[in-house]
Protein backbone atom coordinates (compact mmCIF):
# COMPACT_ATOMS: atom_id res chain seq x y z
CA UNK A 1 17.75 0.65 4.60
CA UNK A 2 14.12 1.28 3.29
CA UNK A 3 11.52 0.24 5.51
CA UNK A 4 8.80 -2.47 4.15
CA UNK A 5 5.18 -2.74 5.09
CA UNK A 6 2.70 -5.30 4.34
CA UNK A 7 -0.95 -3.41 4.21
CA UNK A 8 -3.81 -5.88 3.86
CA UNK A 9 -6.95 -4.88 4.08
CA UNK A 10 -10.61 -6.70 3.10
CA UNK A 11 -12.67 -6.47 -0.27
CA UNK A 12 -16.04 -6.36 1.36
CA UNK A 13 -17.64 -3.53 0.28
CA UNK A 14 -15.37 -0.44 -0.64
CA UNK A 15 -15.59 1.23 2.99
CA UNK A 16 -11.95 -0.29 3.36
CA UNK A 17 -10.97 -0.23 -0.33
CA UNK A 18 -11.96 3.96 -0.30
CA UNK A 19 -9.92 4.37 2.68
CA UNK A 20 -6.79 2.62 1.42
CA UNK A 21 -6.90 4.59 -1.50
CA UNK A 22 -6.24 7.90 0.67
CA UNK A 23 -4.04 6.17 3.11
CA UNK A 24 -2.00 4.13 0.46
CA UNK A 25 0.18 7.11 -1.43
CA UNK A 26 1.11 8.36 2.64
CA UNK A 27 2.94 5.26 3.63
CA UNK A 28 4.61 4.80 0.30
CA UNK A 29 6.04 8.45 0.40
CA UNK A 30 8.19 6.72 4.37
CA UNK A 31 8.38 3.10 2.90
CA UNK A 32 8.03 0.54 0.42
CA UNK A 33 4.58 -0.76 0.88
CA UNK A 34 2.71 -3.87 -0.52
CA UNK A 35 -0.55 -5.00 -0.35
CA UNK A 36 -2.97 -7.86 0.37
CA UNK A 37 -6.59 -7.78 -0.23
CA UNK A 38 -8.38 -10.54 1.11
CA UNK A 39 -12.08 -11.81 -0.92
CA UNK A 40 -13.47 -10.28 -3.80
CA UNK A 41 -16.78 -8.58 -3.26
CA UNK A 42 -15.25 -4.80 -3.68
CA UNK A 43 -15.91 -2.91 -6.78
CA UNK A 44 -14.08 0.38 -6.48
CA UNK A 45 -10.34 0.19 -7.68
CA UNK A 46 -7.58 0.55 -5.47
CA UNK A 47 -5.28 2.60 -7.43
CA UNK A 48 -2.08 0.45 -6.66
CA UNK A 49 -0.77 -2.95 -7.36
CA UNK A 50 -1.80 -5.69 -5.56
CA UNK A 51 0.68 -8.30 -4.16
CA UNK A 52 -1.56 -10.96 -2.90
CA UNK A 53 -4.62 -11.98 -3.19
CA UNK A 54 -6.57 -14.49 -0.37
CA UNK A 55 -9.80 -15.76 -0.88
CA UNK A 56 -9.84 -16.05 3.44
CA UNK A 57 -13.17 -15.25 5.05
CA UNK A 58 -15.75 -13.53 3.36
CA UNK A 59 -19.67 -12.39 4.69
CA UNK A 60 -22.65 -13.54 2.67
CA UNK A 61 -25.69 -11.33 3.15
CA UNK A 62 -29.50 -12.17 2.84
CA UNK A 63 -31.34 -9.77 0.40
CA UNK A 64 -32.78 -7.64 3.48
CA UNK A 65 -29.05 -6.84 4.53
CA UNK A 66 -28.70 -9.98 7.57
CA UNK A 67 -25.78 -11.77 7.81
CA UNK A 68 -26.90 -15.46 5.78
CA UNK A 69 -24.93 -17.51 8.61
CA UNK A 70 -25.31 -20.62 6.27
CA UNK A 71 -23.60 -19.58 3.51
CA UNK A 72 -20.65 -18.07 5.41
CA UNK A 73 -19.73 -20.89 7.25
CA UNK A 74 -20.40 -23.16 4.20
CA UNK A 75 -17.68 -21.08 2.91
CA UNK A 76 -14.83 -20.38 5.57
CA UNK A 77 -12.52 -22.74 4.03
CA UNK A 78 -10.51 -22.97 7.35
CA UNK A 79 -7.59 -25.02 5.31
CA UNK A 80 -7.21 -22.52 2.75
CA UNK A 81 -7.33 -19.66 5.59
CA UNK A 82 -4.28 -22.01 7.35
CA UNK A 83 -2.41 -22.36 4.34
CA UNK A 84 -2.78 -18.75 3.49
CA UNK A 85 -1.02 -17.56 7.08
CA UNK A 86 1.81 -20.49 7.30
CA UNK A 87 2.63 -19.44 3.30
CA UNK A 88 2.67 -15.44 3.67
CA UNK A 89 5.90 -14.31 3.99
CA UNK A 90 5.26 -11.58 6.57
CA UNK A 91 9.09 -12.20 7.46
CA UNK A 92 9.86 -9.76 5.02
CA UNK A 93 7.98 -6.76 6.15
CA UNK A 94 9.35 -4.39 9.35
CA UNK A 95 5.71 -3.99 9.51
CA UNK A 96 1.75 -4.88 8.90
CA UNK A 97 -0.78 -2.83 8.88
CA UNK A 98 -4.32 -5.07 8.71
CA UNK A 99 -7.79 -2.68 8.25
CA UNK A 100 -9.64 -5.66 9.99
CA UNK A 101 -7.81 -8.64 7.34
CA UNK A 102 -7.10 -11.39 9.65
CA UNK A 103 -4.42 -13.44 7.51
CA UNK A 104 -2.08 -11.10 7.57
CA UNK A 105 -2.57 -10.22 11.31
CA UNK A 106 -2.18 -13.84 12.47
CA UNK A 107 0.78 -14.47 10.45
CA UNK A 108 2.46 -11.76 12.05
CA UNK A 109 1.65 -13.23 15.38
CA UNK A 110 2.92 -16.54 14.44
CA UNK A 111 6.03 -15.17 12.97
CA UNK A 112 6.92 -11.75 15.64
CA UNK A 113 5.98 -9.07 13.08
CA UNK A 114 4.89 -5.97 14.83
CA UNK A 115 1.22 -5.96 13.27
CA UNK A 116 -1.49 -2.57 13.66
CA UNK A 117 -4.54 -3.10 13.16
CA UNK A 118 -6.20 0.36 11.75
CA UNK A 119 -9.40 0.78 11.20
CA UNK A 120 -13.02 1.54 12.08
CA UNK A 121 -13.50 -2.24 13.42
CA UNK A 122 -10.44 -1.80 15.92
CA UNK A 123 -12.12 1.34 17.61
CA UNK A 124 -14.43 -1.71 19.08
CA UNK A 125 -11.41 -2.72 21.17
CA UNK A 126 -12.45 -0.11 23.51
CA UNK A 127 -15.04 -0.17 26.18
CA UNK A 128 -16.02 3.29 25.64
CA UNK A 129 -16.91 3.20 21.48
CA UNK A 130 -20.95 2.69 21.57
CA UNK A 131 -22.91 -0.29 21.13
CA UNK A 132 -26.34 -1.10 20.43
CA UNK A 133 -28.92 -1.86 22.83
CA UNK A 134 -29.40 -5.03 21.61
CA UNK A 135 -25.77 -6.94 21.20
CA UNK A 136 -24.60 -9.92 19.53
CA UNK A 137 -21.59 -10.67 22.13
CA UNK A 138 -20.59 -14.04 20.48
CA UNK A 139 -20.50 -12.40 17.20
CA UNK A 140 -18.43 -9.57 18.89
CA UNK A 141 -16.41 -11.57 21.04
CA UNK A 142 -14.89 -13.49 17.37
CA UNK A 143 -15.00 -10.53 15.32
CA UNK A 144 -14.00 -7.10 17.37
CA UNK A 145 -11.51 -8.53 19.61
CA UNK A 146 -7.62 -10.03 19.03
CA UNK A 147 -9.15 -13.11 18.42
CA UNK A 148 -10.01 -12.26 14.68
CA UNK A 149 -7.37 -9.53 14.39
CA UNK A 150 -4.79 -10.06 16.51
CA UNK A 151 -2.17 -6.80 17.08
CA UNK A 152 0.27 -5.07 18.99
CA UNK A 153 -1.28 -1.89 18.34
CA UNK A 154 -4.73 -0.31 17.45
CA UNK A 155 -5.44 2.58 15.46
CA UNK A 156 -9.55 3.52 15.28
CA UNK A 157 -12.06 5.30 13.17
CA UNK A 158 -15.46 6.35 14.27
CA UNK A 159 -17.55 9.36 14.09
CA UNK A 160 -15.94 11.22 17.49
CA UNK A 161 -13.37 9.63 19.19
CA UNK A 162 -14.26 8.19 22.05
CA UNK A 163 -10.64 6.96 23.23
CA UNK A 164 -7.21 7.76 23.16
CA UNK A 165 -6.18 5.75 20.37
CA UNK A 166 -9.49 6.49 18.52
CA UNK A 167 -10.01 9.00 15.23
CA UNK A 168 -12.59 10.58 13.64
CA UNK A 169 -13.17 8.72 9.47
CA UNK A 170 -10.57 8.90 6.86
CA UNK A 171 -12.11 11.46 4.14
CA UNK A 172 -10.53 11.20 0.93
CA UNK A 173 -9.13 14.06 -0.96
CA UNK A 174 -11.37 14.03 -3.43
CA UNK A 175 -14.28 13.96 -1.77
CA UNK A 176 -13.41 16.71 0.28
CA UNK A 177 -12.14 18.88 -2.64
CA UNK A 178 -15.72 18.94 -4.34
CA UNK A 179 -18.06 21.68 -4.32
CA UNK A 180 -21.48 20.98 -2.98
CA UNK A 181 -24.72 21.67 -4.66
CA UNK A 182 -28.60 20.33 -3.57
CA UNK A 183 -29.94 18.95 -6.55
CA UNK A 184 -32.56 16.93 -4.65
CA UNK A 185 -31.75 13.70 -4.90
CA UNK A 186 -30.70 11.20 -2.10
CA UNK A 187 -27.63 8.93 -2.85
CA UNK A 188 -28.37 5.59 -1.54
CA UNK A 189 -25.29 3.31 -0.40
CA UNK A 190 -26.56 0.23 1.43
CA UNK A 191 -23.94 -2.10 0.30
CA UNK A 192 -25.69 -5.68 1.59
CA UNK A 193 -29.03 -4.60 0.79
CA UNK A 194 -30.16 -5.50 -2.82
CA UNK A 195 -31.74 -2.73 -4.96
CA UNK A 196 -34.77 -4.35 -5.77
CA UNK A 197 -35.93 -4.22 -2.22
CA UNK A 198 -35.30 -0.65 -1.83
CA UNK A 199 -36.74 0.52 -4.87
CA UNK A 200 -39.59 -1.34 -3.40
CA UNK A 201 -39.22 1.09 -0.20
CA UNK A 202 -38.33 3.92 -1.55
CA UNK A 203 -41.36 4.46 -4.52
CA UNK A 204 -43.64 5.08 -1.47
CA UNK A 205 -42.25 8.48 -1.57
CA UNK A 206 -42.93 9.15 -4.99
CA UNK A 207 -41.63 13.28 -4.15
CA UNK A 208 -38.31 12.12 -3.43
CA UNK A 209 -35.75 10.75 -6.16
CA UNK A 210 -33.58 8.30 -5.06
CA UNK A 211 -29.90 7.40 -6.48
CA UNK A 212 -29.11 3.83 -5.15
CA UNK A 213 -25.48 2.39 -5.93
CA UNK A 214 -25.67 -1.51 -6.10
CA UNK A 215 -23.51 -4.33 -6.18
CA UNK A 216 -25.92 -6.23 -8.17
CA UNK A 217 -26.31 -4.54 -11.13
CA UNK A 218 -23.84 -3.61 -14.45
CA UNK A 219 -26.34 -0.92 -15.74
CA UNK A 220 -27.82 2.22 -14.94
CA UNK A 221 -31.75 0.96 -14.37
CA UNK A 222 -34.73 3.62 -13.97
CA UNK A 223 -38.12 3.17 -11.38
CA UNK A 224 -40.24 5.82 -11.65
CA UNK A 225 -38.39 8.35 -9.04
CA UNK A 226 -35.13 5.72 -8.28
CA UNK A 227 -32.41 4.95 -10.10
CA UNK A 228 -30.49 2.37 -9.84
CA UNK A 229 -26.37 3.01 -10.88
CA UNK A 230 -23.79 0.34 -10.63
CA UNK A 231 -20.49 0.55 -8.22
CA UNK A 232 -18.73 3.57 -10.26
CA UNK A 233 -16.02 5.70 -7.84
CA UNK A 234 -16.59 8.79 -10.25
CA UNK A 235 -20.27 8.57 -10.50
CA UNK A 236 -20.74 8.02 -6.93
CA UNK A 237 -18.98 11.86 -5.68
CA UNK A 238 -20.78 13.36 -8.53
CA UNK A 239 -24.09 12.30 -6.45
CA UNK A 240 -22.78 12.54 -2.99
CA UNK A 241 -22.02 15.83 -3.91
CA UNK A 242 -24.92 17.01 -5.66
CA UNK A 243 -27.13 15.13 -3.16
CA UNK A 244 -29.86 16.45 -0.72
CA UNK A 245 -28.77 13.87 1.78
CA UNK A 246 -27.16 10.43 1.79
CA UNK A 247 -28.62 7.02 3.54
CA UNK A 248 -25.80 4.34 3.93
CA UNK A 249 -24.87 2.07 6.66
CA UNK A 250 -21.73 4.03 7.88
């Protein structure tokens, strides 16, 4: 009998959405895989069908990058995040894999479905994975712990791997089949930060060109030595790959 797995997996940013994309055609060669993609901020495409879509939790962000702790609670929606677990049918699946999506992890608890949570955010389960000087434990405590993704089993990403169950990132084939050139530029990928501010930053070094990718624009948009591109897969390896160097958040 063919195995099924439910993969869910977050559309904040397109950290998570990149890495599915590379991940995605490996477990559908062993077993019939569908997914769930929780929110709607991403804006690269997956490549596959999507099964469900929850609205569930998503992060609002200040222009300056913060966290905007007002607007997230205002919207939780802790009913629809309720109704969302008790109606999944996780039943189905022999397995989920969550990359940090907490419906699909706590309706596997609630219903005995082996559940791994894979991911960059589960390398925090361990002691060992750095932190910064400066911590926010309550945010940590609810976020990178089983609280928000509960599991049976945890599969990390970092930049070295600092335990056992820990792995260095996910690099997607086509990234890694490019050939590099220096053109100059920097490619700019600060996904909560808006553009406007950087440009802003970024003209006091009038030498330098800047290529910034933003959620929060449809058009390509010039200042002096930045510009400004919209969310565009293609476009973005054409300038990581030309690129002098590359600024992003991780």
């Amino acid at each position: 009998m063919t195995k099924k797995i439910l993969y869910a997996l977050p559309a904040v940013g397109n950290g998570h959405l990149a890495r599915a994309r590379e991940i995605l055609p490996i477990l559908q060669k062993y077993a019939d895989t569908d997914i769930l993609v929780m929110g709607e901020a991403g804006h690269l495409e997956l490549g596959s069908p999507i099964t469900y879509r929850k609205k569930g939790f998503t992060m609002h962000y200040t222009a300056k990058g913060g966290i905007s702790m007002i607007k997230t609670i205002r919207g939780l929606g802790m009913r629809t995040f309720f109704q969302d677990v008790r109606s999944l049918p996780v039943q189905q699946y022999d397995m989920v894999i969550s990359d940090f999506e907490p419906i699909s992890a706590r309706a596997a608890k609630e219903k005995k479905v082996p559940c791994v949570h894979m991911g960059h955010q589960a390398s925090f389960m361990s002691a060992a994975t750095p932190r910064p000087r400066h911590r926010n434990v309550l945010l940590e405590k609810i976020l990178f712990s089983t609280f928000y993704v509960p599991a049976n089993q945890y599969i990390g990403f970092h930049f070295q791997p600092y335990d056992t169950f820990i792995h260095t990132p996910v690099i997607r084939q086509e990234i890694r089949s490019q050939k590099p050139r220096d053109n100059g530029h920097i490619t700019v990928y600060l996904m909560t930060y808006h553009h406007e501010m950087l440009v802003t930053h970024f003209k006091h070094f009038p030498q330098q060109s800047f290529h910034i990718f933003s959620r929060f624009t449809n058009s390509v948009q010039h200042f002096d030595n930045v510009t400004v591109y919209p969310i565009d897969n293609t476009r973005f390896i054409d300038s990581l790959s030309t690129s002098h160097g590359l600024i992003t958040g991780g």
